[in-house]
C-alpha atoms as a PDB file:
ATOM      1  CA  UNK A   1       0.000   0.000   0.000  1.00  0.00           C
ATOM      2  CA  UNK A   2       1.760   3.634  -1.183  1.00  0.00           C
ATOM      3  CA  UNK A   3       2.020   5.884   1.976  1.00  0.00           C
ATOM      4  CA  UNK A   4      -0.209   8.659   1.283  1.00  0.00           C
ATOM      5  CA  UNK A   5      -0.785   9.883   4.422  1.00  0.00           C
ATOM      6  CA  UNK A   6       1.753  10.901   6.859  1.00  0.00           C
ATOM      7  CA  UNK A   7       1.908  11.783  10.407  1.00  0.00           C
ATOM      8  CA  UNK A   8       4.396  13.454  11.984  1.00  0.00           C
ATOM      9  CA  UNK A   9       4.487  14.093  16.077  1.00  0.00           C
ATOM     10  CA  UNK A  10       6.241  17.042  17.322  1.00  0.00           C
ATOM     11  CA  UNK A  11       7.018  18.198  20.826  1.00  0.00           C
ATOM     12  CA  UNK A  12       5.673  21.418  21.667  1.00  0.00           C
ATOM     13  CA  UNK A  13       9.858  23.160  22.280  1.00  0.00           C
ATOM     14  CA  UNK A  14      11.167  21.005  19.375  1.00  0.00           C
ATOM     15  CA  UNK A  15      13.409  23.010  16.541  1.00  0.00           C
ATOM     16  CA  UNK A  16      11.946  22.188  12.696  1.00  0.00           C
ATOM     17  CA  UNK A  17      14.015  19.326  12.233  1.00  0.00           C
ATOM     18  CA  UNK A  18      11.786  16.648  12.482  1.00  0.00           C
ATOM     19  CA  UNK A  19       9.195  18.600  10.559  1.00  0.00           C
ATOM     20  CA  UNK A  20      11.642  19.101   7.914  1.00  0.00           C
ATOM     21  CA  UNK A  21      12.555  15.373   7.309  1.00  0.00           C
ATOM     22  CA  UNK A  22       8.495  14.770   7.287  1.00  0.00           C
ATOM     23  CA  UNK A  23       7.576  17.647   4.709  1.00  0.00           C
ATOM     24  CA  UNK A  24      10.776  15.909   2.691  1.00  0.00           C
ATOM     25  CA  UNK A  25       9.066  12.527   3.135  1.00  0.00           C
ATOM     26  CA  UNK A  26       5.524  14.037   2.171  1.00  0.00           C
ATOM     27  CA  UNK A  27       6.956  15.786  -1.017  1.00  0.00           C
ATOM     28  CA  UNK A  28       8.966  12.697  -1.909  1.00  0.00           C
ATOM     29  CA  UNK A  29       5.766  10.517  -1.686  1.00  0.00           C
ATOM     30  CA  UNK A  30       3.299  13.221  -3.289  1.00  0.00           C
ATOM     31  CA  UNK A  31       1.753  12.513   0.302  1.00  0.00           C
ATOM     32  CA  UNK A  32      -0.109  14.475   2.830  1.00  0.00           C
ATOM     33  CA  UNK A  33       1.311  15.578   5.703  1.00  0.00           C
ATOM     34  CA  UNK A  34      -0.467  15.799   9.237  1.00  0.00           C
ATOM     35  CA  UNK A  35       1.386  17.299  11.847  1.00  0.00           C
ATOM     36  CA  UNK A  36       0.058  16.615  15.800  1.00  0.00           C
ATOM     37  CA  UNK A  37       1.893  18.768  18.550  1.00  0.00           C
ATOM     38  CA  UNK A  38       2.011  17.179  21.967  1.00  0.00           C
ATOM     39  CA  UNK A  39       2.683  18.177  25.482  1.00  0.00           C
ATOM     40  CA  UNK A  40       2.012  16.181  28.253  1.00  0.00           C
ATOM     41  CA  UNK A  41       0.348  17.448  31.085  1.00  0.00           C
ATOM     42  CA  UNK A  42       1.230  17.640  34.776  1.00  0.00           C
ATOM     43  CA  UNK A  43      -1.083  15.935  36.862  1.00  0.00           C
ATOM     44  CA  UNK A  44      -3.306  17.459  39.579  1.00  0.00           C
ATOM     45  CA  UNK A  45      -1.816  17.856  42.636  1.00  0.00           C
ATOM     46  CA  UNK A  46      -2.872  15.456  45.184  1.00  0.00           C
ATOM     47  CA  UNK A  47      -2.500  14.878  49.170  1.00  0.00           C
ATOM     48  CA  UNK A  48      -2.621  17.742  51.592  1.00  0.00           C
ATOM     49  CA  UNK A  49      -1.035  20.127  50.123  1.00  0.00           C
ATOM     50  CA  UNK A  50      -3.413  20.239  47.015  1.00  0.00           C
ATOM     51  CA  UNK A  51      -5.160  22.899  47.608  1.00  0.00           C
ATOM     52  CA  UNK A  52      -2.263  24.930  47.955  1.00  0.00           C
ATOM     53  CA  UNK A  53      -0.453  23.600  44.523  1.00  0.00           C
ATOM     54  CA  UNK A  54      -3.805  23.936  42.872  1.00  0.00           C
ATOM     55  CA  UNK A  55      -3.082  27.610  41.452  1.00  0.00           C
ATOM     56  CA  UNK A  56       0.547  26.640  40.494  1.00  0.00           C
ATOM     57  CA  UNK A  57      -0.641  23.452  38.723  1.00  0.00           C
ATOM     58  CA  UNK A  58      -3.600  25.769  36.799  1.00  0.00           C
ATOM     59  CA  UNK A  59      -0.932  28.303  36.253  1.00  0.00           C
ATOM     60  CA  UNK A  60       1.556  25.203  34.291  1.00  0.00           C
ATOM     61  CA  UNK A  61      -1.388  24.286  32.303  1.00  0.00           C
ATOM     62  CA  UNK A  62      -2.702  27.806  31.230  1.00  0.00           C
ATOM     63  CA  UNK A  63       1.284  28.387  30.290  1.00  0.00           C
ATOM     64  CA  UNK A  64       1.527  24.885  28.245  1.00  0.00           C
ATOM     65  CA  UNK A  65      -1.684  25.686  26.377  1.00  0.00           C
ATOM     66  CA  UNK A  66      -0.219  28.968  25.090  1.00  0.00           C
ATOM     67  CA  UNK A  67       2.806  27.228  24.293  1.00  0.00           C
ATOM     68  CA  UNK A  68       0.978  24.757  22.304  1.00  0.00           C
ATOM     69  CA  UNK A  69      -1.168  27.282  20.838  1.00  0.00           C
ATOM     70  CA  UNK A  70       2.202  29.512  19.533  1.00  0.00           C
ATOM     71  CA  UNK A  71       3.691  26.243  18.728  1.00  0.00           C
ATOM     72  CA  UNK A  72       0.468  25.919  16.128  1.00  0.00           C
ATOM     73  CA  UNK A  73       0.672  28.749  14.870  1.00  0.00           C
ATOM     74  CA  UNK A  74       4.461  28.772  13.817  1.00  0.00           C
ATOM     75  CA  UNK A  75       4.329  25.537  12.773  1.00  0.00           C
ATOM     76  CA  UNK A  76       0.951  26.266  10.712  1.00  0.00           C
ATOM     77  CA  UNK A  77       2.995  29.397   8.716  1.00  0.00           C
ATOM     78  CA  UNK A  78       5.957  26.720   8.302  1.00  0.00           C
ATOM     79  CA  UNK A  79       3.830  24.832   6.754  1.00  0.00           C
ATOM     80  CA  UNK A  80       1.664  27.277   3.964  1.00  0.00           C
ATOM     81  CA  UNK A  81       5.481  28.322   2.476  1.00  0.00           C
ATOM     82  CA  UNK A  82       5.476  24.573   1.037  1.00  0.00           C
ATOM     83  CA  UNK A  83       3.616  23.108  -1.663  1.00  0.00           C
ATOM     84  CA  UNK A  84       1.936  19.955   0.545  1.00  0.00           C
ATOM     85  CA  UNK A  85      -0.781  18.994   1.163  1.00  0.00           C
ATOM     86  CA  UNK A  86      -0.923  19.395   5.315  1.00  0.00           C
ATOM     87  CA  UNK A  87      -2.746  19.952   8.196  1.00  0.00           C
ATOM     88  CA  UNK A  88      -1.817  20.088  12.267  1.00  0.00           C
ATOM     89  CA  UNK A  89      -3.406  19.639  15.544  1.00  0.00           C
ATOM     90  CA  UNK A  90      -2.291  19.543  18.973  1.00  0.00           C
ATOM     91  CA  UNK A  91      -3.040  17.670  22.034  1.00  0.00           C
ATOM     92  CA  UNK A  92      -2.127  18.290  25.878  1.00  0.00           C
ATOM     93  CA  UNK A  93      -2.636  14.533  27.316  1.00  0.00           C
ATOM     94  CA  UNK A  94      -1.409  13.508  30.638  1.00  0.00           C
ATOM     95  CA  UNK A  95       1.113  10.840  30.113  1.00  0.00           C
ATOM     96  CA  UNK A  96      -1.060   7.712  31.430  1.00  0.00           C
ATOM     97  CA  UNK A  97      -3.225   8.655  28.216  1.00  0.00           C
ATOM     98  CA  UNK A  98      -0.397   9.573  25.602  1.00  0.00           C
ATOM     99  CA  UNK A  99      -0.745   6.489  23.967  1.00  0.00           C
ATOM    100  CA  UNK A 100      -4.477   6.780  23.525  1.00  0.00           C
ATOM    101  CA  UNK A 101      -4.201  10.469  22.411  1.00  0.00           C
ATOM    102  CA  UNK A 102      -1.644   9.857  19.612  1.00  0.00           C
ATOM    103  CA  UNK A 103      -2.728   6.836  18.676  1.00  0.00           C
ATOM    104  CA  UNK A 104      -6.480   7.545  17.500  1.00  0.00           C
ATOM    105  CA  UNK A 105      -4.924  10.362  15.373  1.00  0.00           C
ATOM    106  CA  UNK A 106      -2.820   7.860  14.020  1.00  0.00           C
ATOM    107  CA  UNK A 107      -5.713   5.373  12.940  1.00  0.00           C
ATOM    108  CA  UNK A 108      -5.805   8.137  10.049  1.00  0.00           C
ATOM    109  CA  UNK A 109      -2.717   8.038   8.404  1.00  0.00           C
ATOM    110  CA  UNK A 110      -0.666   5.128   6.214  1.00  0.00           C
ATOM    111  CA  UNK A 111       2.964   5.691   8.749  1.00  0.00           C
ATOM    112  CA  UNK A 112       3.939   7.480  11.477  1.00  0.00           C
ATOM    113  CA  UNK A 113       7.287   8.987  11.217  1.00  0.00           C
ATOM    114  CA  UNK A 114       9.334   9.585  14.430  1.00  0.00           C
ATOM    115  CA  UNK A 115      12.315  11.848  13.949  1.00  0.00           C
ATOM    116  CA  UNK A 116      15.632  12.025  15.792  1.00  0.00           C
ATOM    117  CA  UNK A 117      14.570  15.063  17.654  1.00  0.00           C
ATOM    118  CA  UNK A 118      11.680  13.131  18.982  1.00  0.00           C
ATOM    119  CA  UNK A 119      13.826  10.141  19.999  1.00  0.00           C
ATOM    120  CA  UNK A 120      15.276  12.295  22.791  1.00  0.00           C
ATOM    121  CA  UNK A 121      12.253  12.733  24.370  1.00  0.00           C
ATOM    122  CA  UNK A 122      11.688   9.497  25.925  1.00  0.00           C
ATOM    123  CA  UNK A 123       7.898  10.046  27.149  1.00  0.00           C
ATOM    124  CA  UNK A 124       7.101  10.938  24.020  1.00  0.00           C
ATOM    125  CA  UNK A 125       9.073   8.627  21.774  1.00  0.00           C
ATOM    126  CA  UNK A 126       7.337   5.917  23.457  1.00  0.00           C
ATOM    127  CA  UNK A 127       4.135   7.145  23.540  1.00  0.00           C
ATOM    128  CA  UNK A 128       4.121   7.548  20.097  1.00  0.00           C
ATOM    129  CA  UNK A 129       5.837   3.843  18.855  1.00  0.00           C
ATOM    130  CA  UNK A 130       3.483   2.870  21.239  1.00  0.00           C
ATOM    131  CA  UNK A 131       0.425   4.416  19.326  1.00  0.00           C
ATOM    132  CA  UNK A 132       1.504   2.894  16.083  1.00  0.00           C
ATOM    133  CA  UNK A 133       2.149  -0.684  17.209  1.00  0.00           C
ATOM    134  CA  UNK A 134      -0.723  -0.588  19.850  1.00  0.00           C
ATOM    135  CA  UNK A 135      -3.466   1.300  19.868  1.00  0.00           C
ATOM    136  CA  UNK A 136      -3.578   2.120  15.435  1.00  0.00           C
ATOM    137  CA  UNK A 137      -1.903  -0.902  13.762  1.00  0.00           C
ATOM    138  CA  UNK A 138      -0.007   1.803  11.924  1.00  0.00           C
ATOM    139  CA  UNK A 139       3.644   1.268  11.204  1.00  0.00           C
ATOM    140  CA  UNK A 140       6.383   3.326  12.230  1.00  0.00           C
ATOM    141  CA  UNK A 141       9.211   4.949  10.522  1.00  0.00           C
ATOM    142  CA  UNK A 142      12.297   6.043  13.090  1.00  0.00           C
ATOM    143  CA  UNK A 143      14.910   7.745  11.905  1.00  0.00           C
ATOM    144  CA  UNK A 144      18.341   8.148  13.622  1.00  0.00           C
ATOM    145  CA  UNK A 145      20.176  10.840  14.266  1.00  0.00           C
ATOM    146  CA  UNK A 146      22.566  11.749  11.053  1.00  0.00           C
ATOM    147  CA  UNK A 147      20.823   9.381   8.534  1.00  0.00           C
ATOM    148  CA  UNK A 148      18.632  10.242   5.739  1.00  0.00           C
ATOM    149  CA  UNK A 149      15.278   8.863   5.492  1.00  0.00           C
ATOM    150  CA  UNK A 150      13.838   8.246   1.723  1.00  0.00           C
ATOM    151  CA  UNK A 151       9.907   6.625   1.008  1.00  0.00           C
ATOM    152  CA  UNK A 152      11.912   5.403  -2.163  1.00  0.00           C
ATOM    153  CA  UNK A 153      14.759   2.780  -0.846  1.00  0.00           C
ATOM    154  CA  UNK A 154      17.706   1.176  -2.884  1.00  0.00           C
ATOM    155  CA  UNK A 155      18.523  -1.226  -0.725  1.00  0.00           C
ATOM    156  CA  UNK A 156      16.096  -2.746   2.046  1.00  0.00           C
ATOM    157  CA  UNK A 157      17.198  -5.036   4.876  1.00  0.00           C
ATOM    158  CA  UNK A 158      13.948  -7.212   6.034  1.00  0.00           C
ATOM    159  CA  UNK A 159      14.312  -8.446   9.422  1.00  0.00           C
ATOM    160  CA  UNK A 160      12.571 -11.997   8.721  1.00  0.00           C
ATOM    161  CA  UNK A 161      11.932 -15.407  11.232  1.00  0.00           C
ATOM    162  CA  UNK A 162       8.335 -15.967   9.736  1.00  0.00           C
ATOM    163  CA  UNK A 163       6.719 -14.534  12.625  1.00  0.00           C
ATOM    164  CA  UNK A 164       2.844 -12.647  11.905  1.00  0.00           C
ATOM    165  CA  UNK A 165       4.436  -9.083  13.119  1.00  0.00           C
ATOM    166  CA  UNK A 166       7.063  -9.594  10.337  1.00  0.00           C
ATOM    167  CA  UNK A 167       4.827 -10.571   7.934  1.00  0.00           C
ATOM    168  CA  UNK A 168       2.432  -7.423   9.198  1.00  0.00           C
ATOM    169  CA  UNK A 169       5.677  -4.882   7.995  1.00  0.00           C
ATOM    170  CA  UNK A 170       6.879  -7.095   5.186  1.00  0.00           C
ATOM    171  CA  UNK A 171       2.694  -6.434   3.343  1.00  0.00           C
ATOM    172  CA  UNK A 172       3.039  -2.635   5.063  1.00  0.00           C
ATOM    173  CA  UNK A 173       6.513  -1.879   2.885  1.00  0.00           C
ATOM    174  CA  UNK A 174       5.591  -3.825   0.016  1.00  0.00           C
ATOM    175  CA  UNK A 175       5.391  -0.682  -2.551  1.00  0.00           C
ATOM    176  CA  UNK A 176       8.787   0.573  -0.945  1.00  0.00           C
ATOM    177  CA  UNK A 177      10.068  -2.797  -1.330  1.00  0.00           C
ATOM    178  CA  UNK A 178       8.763  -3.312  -5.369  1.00  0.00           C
ATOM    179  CA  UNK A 179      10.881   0.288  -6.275  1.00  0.00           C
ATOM    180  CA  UNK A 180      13.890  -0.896  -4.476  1.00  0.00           C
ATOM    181  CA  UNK A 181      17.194  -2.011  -6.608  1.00  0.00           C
ATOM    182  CA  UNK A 182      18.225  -4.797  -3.638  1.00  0.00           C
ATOM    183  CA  UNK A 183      15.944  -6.434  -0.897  1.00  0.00           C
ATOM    184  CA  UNK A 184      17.638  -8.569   1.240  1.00  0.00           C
ATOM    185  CA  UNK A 185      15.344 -10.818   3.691  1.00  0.00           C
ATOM    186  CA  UNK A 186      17.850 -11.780   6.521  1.00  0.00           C
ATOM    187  CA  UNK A 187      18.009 -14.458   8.839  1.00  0.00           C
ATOM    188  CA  UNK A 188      19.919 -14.580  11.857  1.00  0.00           C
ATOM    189  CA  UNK A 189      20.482 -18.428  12.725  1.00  0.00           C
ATOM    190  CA  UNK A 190      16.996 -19.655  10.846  1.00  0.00           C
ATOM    191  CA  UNK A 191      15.303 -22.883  12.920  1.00  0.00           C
ATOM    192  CA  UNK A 192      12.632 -25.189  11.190  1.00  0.00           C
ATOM    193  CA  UNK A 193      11.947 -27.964   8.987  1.00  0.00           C
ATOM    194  CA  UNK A 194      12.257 -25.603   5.318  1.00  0.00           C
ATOM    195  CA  UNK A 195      15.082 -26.484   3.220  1.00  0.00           C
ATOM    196  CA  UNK A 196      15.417 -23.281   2.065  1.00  0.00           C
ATOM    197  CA  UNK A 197      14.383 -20.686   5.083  1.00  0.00           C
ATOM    198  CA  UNK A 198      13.343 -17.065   3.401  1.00  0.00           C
ATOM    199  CA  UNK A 199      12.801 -18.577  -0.557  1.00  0.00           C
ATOM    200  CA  UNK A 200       9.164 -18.234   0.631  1.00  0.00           C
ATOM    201  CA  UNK A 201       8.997 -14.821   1.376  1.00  0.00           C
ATOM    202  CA  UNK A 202      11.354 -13.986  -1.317  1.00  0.00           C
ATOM    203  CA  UNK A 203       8.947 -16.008  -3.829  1.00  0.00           C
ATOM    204  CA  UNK A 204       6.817 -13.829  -2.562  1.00  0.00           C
ATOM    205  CA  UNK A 205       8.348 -10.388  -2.775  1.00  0.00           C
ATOM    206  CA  UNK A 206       9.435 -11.805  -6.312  1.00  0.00           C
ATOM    207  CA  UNK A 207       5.906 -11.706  -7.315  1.00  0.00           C
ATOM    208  CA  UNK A 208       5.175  -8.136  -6.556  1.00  0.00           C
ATOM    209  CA  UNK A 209       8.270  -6.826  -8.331  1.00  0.00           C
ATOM    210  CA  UNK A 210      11.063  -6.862  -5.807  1.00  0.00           C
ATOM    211  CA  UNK A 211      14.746  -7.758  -6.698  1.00  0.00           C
ATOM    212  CA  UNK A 212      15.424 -10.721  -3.719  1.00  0.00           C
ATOM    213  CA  UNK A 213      18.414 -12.386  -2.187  1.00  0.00           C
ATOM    214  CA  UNK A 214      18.174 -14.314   1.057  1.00  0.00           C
ATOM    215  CA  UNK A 215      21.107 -14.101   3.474  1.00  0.00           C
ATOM    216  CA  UNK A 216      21.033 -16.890   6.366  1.00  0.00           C
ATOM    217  CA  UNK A 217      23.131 -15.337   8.817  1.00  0.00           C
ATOM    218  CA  UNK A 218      24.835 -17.088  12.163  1.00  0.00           C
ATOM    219  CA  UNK A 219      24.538 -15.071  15.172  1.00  0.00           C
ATOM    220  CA  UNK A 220      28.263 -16.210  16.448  1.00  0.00           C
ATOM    221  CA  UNK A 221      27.904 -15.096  20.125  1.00  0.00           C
ATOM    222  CA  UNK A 222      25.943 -11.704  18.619  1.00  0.00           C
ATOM    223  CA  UNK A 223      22.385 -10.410  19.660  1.00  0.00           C
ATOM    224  CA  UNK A 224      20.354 -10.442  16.739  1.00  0.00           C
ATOM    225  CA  UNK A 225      20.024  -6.780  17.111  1.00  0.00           C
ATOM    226  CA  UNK A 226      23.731  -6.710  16.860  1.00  0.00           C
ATOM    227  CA  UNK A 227      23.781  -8.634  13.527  1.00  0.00           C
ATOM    228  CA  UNK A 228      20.840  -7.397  11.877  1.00  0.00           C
ATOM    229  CA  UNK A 229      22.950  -3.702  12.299  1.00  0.00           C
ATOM    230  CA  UNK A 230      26.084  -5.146  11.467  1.00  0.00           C
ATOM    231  CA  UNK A 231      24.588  -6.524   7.739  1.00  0.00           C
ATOM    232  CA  UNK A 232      22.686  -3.231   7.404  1.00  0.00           C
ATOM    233  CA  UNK A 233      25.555  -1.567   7.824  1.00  0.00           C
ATOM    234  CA  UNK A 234      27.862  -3.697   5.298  1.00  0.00           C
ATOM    235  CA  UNK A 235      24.648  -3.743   2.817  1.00  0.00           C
ATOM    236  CA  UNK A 236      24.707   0.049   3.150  1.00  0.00           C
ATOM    237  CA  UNK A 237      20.871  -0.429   3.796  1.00  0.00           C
ATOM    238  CA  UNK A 238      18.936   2.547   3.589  1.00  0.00           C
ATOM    239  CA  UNK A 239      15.592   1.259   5.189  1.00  0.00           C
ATOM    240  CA  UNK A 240      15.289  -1.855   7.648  1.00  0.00           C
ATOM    241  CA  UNK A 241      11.814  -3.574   7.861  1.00  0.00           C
ATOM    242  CA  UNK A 242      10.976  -5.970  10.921  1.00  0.00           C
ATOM    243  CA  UNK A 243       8.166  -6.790  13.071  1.00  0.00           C
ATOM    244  CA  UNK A 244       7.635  -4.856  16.605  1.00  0.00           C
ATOM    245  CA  UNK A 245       7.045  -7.790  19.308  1.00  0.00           C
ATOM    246  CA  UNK A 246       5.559  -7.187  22.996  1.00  0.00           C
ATOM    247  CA  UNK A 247       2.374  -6.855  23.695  1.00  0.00           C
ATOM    248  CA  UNK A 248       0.039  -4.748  26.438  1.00  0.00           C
ATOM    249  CA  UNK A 249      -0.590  -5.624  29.718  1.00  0.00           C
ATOM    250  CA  UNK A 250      -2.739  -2.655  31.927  1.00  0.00           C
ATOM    251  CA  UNK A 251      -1.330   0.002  29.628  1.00  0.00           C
ATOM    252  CA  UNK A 252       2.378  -1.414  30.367  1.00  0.00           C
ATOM    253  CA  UNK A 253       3.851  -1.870  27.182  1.00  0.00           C
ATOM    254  CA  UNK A 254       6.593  -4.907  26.467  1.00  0.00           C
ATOM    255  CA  UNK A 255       8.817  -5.315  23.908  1.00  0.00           C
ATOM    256  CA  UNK A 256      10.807  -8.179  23.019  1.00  0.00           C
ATOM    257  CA  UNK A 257      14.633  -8.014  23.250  1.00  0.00           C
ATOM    258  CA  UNK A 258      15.290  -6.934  19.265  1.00  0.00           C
ATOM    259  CA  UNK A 259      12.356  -4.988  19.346  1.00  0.00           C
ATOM    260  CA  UNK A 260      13.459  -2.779  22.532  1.00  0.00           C
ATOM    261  CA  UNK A 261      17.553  -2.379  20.872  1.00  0.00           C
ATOM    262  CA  UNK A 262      16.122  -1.332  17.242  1.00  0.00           C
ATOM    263  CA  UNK A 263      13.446   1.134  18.779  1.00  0.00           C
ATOM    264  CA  UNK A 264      16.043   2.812  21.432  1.00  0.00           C
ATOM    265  CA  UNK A 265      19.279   2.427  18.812  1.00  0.00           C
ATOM    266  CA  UNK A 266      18.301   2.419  15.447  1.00  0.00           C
ATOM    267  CA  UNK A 267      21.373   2.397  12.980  1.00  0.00           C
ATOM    268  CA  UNK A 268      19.669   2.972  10.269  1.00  0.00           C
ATOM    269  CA  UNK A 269      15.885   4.564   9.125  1.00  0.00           C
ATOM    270  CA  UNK A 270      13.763   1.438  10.328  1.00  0.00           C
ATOM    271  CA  UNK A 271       9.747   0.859   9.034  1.00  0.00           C
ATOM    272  CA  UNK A 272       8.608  -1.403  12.337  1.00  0.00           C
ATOM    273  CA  UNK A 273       4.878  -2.582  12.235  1.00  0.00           C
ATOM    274  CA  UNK A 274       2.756  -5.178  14.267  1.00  0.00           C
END
């Protein structure tokens, strides 16, 4: 499915970087670009002294909400010097509900993209991964610090072990993955009864245009984090595709060991989905 809607999350006392890299992504795709600021809100004081913090706490939130609304505003001018299509909201959510907040905006766009400003915001880096792999089934695009992202890839690294939240990104990046010179589906020490683990998927792939190799890869010692990196590094990879694994328990959100390293050290641009 083309990405033809786009959303990008912003902090309200980021800098234009991340918006940048999304209007690139938005022009690159002829794709429209919604752009949600967030801050999180304190919460209301509580205990004995509540009455007393009450007009400090009001005072925070009256001085967020301005921020948010100047934030809008710049961001909305920003925006009408380009020629794409956009839109932007904002939303002041207390943390507990970040998640929810982000992620039924989400529900309306094809990919979340999460820049490397973002990433150093923890609260709201995960509130937001956590909106696309939770609570919109959208994927997520993260992009590290220093690396370019592109909606048009030469060379894709998919993170495959025949798992459903692989095969969720794999059908997600298909039309990325048909434009591509060199799509690599990787295995790091492949188990099962196939002969041939990956010619599936790359029969697969094959049949909707993509140039496939498989590379069966031993993990030596190695995380499969560390490996998966290490190859997208050597392939020069501009765009790695996997799965996100965890799931939700009470709003407490678990990822799997790979998961967890590619989210909080992503080498290169990765397209996660579940």
């Amino acid at each position: 499915m083309p990405f033809k809607s786009l959303l990008c999350v912003l902090g309200v006392d980021q800098s234009d970087r991340d918006l940048d890299l999304a209007l690139e992504l938005a022009r690159e795709a002829d794709a429209h670009l919604s752009v949600l600021i967030v801050a999180l809100a304190p919460p209301p004081p509580g205990g004995e002294y509540a009455a007393v913090a009450s007009d400090v706490w009001m005072q925070e939130r009256d001085n967020d909400r301005a921020a948010l609304d100047a934030r809008m505003a710049a961001v909305s001018e920003r925006l009408a010097g380009f020629d794409v299509s956009s839109d932007v909201d904002s939303a002041y959510p207390e943390k507990s509900q970040a998640d929810d907040v982000v992620g039924r905006r989400a529900r309306y766009a094809d990919l979340i993209v999460i820049g490397p400003e973002l990433a150093t915001r923890p609260n709201l880096k995960t509130a937001t991964v956590n909106a696309g792999l939770f609570e919109s089934g959208r994927p997520v695009l993260l992009v590290p610090e220093g690396k370019r992202a592109t909606l048009k890839p030469a060379t894709v690294l998919v993170a495959w072990d025949s798992g459903v939240e692989a095969a969720r990104a794999v059908r997600e990046a298909l039309d990325l993955m048909a434009g591509a010179t060199d799509v690599r589906v990787t295995m790091v020490d492949p188990a099962g009864d196939a002969p041939e683990p990956g010619a599936d998927l790359a029969a697969y792939l094959a049949r909707h245009g993509a140039s496939v190799a498989v590379d069966r890869l031993p993990s030596c010692g190695h995380t499969v984090a560390e490996v998966l990196t290490q190859h997208a590094g050597d392939l020069s990879a501009d765009l790695v595709v996997m799965g996100g694994y965890g799931h939700s328990r009470l709003r407490e959100r678990v990822f799997g060991g790979v998961t967890r390293s590619m989210v909080e050290a992503p080498a290169v641009p990765v397209l996660m989905a579940r």
